[in-house]
Protein backbone atom coordinates (compact mmCIF):
# COMPACT_ATOMS: atom_id res chain seq x y z
CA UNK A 1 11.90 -21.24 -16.38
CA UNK A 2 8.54 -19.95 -14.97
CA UNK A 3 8.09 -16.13 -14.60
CA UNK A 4 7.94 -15.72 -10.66
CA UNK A 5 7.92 -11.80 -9.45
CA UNK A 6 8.60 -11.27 -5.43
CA UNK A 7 6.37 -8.33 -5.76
CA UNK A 8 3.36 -7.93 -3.35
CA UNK A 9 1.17 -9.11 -5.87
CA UNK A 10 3.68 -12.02 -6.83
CA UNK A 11 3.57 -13.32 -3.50
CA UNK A 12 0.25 -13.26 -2.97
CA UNK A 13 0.02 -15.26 -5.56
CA UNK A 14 2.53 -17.85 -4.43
CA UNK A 15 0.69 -17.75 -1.01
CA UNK A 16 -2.85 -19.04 -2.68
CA UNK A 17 -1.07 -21.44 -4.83
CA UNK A 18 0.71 -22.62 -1.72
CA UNK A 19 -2.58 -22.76 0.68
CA UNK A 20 -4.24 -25.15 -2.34
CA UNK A 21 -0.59 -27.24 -1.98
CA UNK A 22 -0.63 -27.65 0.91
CA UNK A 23 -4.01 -29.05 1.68
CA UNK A 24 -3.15 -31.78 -0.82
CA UNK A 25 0.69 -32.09 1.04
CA UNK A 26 1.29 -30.73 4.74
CA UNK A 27 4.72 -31.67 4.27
CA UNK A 28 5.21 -29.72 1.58
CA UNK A 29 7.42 -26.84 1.98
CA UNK A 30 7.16 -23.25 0.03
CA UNK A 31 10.39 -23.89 -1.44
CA UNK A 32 9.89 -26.76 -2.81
CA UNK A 33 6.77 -25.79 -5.14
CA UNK A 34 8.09 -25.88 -8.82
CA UNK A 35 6.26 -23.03 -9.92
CA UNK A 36 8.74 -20.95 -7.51
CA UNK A 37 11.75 -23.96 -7.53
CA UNK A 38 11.80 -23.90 -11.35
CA UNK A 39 11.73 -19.94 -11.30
CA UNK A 40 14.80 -17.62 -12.73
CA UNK A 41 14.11 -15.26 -10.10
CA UNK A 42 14.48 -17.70 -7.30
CA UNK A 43 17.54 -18.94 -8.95
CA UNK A 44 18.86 -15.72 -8.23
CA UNK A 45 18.21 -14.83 -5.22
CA UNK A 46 20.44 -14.85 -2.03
CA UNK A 47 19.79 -17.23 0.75
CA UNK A 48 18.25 -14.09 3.25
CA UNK A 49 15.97 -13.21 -0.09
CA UNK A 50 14.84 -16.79 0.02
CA UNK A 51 13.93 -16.99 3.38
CA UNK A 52 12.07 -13.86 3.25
CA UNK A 53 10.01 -15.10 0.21
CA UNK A 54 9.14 -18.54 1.42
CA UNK A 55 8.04 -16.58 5.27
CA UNK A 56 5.62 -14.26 3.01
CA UNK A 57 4.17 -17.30 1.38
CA UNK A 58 3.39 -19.13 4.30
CA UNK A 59 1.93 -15.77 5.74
CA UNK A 60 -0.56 -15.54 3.06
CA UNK A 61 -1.20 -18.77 2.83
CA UNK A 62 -2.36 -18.51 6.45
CA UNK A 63 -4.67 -15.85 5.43
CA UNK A 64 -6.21 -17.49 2.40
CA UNK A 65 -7.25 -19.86 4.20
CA UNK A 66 -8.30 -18.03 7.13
CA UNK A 67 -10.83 -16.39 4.72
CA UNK A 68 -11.66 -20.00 3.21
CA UNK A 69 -13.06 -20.73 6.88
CA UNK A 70 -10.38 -23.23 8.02
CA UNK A 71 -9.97 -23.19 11.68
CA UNK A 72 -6.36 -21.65 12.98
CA UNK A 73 -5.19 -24.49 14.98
CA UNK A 74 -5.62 -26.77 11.59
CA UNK A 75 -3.78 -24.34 9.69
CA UNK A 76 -0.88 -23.85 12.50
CA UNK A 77 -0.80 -27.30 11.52
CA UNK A 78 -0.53 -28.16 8.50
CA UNK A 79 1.86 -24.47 7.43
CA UNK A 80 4.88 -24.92 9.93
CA UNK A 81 7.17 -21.50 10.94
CA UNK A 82 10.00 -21.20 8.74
């Protein structure tokens, strides 16, 4: 299984892996990444846990690539509310 943390740092990394994800799939949701699917920690974690993780992805995915330049409205699009 792939070493995932849920640490700040952790899920700031999740977030730019997701923001590159999702410009290649929109439909793509957090959760369904396999770096964080395949993951012992995610595994373990309770349903609230999960939901909290995959809300802090999204959130900095929206800021990754509000410092890449992309316009807001494009990202509101393509990273829906959990």
């Amino acid at each position: 299984m792939a070493k995932v943390t849920f640490s700040k740092a952790g899920l700031e990394a999740l977030g730019r892996k997701y923001a590159e994800a999702v410009l290649r799939d929109a439909s793509l949701p957090p959760e369904a990444m396999p770096l964080l699917a395949e993951s012992e920690e995610w595994a373990k974690a309770s349903d609230t846990l999960r939901k909290a993780v995959c809300d802090a992805i999204r959130d900095n995915a929206r800021r990754e690539l509000r410092h890449a330049g992309f316009p807001v409205e494009k990202i509101n699009q393509v990273i829906k509310r959990g």
